[in-house]
N, C-alpha and C. Protein backbone atom coordinates (compact mmCIF):
# COMPACT_ATOMS: atom_id res chain seq x y z
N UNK A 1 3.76 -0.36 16.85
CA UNK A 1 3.97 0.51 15.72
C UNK A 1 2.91 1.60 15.78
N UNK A 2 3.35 2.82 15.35
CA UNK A 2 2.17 3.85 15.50
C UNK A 2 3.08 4.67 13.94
N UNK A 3 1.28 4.68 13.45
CA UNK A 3 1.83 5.70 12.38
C UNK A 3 1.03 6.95 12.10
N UNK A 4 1.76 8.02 11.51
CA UNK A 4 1.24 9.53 11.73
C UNK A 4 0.70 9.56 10.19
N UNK A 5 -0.42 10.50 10.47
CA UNK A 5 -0.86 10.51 8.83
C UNK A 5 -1.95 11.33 8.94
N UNK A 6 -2.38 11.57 7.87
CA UNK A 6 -3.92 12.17 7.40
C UNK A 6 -5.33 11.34 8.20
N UNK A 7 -6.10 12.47 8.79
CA UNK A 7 -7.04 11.34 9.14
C UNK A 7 -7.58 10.77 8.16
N UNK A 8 -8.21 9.37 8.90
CA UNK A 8 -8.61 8.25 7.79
C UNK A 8 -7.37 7.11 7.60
N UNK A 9 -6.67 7.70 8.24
CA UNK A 9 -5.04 6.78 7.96
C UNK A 9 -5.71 5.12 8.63
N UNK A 10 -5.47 4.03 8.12
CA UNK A 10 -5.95 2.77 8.24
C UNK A 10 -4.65 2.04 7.85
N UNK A 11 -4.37 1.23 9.12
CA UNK A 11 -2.60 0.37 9.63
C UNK A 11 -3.59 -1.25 9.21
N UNK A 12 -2.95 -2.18 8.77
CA UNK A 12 -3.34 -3.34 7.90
C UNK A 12 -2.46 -4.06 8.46
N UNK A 13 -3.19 -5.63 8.68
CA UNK A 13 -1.70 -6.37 9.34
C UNK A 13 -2.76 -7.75 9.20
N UNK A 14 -1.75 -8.71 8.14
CA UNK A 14 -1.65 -10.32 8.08
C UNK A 14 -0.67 -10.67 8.84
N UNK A 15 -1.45 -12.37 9.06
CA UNK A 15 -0.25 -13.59 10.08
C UNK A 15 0.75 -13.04 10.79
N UNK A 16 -0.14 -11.90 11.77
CA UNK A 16 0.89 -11.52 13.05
C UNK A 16 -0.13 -11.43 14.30
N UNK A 17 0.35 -11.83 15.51
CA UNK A 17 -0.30 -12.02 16.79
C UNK A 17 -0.39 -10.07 17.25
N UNK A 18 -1.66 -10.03 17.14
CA UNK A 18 -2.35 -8.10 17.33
C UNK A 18 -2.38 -8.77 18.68
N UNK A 19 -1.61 -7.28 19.44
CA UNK A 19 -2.28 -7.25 21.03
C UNK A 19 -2.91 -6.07 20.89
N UNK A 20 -3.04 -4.81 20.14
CA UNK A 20 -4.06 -4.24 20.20
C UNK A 20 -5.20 -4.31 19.84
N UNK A 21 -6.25 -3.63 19.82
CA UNK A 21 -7.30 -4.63 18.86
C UNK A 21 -7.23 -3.81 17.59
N UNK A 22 -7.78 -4.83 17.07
CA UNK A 22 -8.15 -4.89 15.29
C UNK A 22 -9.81 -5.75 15.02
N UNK A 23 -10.13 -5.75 13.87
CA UNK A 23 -10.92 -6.29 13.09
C UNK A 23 -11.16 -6.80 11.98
N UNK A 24 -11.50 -7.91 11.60
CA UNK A 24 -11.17 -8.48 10.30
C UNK A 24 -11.66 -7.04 9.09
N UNK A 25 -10.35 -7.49 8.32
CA UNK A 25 -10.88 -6.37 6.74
C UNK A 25 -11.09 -6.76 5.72
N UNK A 26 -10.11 -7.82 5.16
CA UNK A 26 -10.26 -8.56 3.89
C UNK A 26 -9.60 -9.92 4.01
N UNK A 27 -10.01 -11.13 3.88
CA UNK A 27 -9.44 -12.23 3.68
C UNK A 27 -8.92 -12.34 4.52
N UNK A 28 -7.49 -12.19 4.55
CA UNK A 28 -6.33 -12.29 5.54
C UNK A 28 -6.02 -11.19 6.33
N UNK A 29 -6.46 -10.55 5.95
CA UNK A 29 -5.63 -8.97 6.40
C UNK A 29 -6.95 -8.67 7.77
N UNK A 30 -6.03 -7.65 8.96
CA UNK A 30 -7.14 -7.43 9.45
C UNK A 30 -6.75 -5.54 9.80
N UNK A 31 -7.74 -5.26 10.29
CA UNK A 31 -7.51 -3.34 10.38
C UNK A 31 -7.21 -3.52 11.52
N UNK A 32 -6.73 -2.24 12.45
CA UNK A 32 -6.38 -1.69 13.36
C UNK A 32 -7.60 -1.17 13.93
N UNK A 33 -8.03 -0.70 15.20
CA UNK A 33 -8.95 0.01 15.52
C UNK A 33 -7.93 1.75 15.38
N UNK A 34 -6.92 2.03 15.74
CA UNK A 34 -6.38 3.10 15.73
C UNK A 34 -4.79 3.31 15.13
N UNK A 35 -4.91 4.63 14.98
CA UNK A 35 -3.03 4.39 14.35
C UNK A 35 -2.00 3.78 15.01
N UNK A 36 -2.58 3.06 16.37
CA UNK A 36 -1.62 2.48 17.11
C UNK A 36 -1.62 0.96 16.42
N UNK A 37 -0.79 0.29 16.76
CA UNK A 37 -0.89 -1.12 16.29
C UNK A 37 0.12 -1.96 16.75
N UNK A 38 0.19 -2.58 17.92
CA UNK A 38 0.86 -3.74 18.80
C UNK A 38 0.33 -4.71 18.38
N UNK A 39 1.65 -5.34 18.03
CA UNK A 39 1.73 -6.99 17.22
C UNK A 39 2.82 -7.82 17.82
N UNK A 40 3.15 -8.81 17.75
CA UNK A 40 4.27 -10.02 17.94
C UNK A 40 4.72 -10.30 16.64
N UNK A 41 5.85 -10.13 16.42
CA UNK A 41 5.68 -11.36 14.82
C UNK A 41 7.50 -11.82 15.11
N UNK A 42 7.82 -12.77 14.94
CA UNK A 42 9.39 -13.34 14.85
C UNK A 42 10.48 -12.69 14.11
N UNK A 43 9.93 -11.92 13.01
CA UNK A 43 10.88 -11.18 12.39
C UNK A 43 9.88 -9.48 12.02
N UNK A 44 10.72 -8.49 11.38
CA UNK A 44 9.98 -7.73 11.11
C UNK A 44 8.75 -7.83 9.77
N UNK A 45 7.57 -7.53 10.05
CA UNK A 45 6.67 -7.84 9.08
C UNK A 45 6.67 -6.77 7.79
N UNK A 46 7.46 -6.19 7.40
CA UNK A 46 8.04 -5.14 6.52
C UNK A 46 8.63 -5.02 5.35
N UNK A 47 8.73 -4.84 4.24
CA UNK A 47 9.35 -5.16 3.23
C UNK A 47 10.72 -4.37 3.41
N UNK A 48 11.99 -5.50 3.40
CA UNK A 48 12.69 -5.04 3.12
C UNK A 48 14.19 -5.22 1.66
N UNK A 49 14.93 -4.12 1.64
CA UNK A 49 15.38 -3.66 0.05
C UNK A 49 17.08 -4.02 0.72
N UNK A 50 17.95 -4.06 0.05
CA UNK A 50 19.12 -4.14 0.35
C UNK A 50 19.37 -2.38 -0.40
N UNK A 51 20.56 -1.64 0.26
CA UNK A 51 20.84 -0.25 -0.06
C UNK A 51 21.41 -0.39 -1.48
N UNK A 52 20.79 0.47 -1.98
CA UNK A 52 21.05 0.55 -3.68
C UNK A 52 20.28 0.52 -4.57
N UNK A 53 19.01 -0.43 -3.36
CA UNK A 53 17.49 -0.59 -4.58
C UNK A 53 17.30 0.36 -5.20
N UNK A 54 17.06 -0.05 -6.40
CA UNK A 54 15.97 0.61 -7.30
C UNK A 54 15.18 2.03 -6.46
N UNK A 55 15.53 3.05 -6.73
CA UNK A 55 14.63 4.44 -6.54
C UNK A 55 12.79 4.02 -7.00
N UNK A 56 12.53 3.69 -8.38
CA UNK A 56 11.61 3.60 -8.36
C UNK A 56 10.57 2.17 -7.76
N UNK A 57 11.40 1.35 -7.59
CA UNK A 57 10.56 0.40 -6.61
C UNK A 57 10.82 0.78 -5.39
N UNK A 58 11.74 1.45 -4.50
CA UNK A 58 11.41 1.74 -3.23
C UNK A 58 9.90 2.93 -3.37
N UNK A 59 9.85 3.35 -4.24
CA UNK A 59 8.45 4.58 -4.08
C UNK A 59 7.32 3.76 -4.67
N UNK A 60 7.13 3.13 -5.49
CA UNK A 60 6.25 2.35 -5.93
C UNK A 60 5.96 1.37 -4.69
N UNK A 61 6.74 0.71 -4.04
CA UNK A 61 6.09 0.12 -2.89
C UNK A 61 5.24 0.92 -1.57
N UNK A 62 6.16 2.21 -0.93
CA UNK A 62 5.53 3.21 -0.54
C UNK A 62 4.45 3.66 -1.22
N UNK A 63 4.35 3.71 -2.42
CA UNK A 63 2.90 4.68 -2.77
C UNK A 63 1.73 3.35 -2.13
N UNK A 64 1.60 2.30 -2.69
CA UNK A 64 0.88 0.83 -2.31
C UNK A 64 0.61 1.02 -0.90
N UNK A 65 1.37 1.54 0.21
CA UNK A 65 0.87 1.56 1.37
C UNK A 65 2.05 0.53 1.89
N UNK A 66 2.79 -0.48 1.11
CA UNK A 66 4.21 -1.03 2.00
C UNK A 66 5.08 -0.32 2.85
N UNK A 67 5.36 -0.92 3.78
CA UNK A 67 6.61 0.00 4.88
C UNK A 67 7.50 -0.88 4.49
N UNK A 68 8.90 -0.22 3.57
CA UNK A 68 10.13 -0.42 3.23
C UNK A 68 11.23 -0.51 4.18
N UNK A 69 11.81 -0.91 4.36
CA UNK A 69 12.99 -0.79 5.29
C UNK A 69 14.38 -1.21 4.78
N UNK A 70 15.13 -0.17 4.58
CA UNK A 70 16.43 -0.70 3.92
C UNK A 70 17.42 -1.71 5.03
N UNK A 71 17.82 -3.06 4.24
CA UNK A 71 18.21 -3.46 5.24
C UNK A 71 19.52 -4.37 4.67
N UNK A 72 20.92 -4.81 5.69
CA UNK A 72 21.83 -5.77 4.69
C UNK A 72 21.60 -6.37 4.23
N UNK A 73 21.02 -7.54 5.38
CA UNK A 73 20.44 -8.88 4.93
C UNK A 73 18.97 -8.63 5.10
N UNK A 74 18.70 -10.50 4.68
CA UNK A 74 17.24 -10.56 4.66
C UNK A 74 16.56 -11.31 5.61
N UNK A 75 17.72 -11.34 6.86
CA UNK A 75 16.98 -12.07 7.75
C UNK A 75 16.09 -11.23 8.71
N UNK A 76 16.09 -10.07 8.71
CA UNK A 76 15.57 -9.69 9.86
C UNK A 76 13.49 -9.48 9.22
N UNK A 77 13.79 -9.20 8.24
CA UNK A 77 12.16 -9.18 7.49
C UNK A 77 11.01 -10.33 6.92
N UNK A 78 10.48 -10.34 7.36
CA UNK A 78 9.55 -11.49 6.59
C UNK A 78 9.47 -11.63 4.81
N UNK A 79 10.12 -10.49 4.14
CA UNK A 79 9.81 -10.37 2.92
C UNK A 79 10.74 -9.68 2.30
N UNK A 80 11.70 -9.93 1.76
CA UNK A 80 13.26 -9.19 1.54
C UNK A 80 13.14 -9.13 0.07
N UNK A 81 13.13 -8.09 -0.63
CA UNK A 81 13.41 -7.57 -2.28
C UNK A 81 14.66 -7.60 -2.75
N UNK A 82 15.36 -8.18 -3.43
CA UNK A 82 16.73 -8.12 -3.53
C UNK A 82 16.55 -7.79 -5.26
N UNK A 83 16.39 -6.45 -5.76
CA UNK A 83 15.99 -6.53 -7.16
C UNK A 83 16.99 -5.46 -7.90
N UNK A 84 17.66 -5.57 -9.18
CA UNK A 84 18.65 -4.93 -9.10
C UNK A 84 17.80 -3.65 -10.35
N UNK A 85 16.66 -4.38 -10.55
CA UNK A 85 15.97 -3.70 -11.89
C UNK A 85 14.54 -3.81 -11.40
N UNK A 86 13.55 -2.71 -12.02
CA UNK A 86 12.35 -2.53 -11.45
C UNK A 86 11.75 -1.84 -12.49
N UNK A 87 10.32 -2.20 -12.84
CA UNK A 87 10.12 -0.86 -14.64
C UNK A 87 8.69 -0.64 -13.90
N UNK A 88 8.01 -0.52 -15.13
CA UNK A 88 6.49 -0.04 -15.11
C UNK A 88 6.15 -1.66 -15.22
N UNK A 89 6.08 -2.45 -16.13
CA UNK A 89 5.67 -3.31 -16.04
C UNK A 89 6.00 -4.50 -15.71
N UNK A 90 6.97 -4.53 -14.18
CA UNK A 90 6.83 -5.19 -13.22
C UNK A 90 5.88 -5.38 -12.41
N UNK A 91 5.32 -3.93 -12.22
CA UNK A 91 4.55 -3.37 -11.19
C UNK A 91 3.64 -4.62 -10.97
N UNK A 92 2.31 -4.87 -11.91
CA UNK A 92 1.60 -6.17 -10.81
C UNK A 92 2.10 -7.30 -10.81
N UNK A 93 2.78 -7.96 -11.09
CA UNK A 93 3.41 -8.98 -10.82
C UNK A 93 4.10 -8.74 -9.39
N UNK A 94 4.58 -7.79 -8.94
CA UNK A 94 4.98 -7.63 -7.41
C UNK A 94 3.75 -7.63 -6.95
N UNK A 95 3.07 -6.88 -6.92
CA UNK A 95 1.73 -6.90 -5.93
C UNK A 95 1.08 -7.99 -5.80
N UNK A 96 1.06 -8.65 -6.84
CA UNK A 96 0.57 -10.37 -6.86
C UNK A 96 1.34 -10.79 -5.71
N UNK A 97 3.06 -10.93 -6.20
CA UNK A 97 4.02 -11.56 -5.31
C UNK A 97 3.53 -11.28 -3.89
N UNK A 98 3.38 -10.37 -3.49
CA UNK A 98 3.51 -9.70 -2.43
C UNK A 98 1.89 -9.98 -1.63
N UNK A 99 0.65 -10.00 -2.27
CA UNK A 99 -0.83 -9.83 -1.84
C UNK A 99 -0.82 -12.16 -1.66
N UNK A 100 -0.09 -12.09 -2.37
CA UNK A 100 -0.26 -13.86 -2.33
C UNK A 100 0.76 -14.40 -1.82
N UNK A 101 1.80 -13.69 -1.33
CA UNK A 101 2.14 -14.42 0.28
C UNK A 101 1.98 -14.54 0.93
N UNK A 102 2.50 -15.81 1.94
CA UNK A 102 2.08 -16.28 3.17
C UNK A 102 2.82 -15.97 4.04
N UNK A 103 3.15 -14.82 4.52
CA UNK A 103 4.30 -14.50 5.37
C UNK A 103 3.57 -13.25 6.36
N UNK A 104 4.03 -12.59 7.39
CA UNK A 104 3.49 -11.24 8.36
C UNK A 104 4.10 -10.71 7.42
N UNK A 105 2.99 -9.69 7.80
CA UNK A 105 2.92 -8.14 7.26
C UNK A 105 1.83 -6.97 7.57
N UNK A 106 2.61 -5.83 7.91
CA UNK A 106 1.97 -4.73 8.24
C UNK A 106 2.15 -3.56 7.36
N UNK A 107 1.28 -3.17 6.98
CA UNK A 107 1.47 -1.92 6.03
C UNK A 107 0.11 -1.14 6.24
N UNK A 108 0.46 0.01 4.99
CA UNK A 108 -0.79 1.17 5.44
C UNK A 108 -1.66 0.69 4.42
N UNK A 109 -2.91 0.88 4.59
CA UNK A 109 -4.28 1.21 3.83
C UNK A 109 -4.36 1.91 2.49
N UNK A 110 -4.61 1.55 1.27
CA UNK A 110 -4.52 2.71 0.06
C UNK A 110 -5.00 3.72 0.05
N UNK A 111 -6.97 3.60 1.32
CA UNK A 111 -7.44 4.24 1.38
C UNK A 111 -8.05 4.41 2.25
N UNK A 112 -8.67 5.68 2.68
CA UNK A 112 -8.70 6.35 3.89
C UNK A 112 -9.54 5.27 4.60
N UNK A 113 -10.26 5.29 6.04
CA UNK A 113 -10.84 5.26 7.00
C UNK A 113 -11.66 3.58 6.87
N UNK A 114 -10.10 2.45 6.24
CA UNK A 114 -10.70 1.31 5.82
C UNK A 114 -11.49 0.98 4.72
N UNK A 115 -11.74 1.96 3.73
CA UNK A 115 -12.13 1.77 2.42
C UNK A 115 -11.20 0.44 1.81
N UNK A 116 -11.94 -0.69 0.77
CA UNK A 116 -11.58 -0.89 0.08
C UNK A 116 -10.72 -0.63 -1.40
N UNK A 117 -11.87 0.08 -1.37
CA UNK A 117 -11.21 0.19 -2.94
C UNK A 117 -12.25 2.18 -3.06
N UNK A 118 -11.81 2.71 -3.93
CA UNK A 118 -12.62 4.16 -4.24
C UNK A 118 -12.79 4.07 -6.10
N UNK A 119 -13.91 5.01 -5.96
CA UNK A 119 -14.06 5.33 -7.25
C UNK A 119 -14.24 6.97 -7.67
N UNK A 120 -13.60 7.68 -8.27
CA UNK A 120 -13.93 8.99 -9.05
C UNK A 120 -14.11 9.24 -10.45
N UNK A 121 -15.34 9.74 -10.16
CA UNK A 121 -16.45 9.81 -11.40
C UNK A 121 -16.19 11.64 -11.44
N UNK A 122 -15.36 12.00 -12.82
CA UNK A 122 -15.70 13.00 -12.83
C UNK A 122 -15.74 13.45 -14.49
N UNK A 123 -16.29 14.64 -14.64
CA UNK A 123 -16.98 15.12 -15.97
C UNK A 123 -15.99 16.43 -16.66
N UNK A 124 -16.46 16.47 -17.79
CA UNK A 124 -15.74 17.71 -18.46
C UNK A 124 -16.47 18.51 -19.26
N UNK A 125 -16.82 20.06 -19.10
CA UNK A 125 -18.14 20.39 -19.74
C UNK A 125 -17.16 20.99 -20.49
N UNK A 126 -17.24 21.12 -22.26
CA UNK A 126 -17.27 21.82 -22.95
C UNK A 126 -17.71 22.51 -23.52
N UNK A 127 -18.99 22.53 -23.50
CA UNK A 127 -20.11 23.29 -23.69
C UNK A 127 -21.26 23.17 -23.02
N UNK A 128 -21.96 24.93 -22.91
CA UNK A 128 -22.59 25.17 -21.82
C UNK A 128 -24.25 24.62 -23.13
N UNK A 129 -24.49 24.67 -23.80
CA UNK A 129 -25.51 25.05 -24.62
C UNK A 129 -25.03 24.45 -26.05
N UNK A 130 -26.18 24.36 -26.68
CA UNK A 130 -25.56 23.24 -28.21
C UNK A 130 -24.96 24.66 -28.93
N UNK A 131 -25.49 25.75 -28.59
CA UNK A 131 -25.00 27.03 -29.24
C UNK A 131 -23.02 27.39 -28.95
N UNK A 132 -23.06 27.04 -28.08
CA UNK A 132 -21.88 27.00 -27.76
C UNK A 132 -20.83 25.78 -28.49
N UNK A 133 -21.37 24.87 -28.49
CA UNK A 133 -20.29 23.63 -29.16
C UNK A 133 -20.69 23.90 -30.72
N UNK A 134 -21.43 24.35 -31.40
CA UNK A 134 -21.74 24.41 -32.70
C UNK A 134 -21.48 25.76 -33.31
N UNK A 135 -20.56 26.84 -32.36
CA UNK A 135 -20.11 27.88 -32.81
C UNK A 135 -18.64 27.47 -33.01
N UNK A 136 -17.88 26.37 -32.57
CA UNK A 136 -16.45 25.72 -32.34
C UNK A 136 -15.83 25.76 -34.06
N UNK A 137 -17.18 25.14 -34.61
CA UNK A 137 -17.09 24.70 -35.84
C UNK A 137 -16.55 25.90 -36.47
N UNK A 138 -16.74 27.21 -36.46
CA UNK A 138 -16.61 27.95 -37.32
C UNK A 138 -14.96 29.15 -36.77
């Protein structure tokens, strides 16, 4: 599998035999050294949807970094969605489903260059000077 992306792009892969190399990342999961990524696995390690899914859970899984694959059945995937309804607050309860299975899987990184997790800290000046916020008043 090779995937194209922004640099920083980071390929993720549980309980599948890597012939390229990788390195452990979290728990189960291990990174890729490059956007390339040669694996073995018995079926595809991919989430797949039967045609018709839900619009917003096929993009909600894509945004997560899942590779979707529309497919008839569910034999060819390690992890088959058969959902005829999908909201906002499904949302972690799949990711649970999905982070606490025991099945292969390869998907992308949330964040760049093997980051865990990110944080943005940002500010909002409304006033330059107390003269400035205490003229608002009037």
């Amino acid at each position: 599998m090779t995937a194209q992306g922004p640099e920083g792009l980071t390929l993720l892969a549980r309980h599948v035999q890597a012939i390229s190399p990788v390195r452990e990342w979290d728990r189960e999961y291990l990174q890729a050294d490059s956007p390339l990524l040669r694996f073995r696995a018995a079926r595809r390690p991919f989430i797949g949807v039967p045609p018709g899914s839900p619009a917003y859970l096929i993009d909600f899984l894509r945004q997560q970094g899942y590779i979707v694959e529309p497919a008839e059945t569910p034999t060819n995937h390690t992890f088959y969605l058969d959902r005829t309804r999908f909201a906002y607050e499904d949302e972690r309860a799949l990711l649970d489903e999905i982070e606490q299975g025991d099945f292969p899987l390869v998907r992308l990184s949330r964040w760049p260059h093997g980051a865990r997790s990110a944080l943005c800290v940002t500010g909002d000046i409304d006033a330059l000077t107390i003269w400035d916020y205490a003229l608002r008043l009037f």
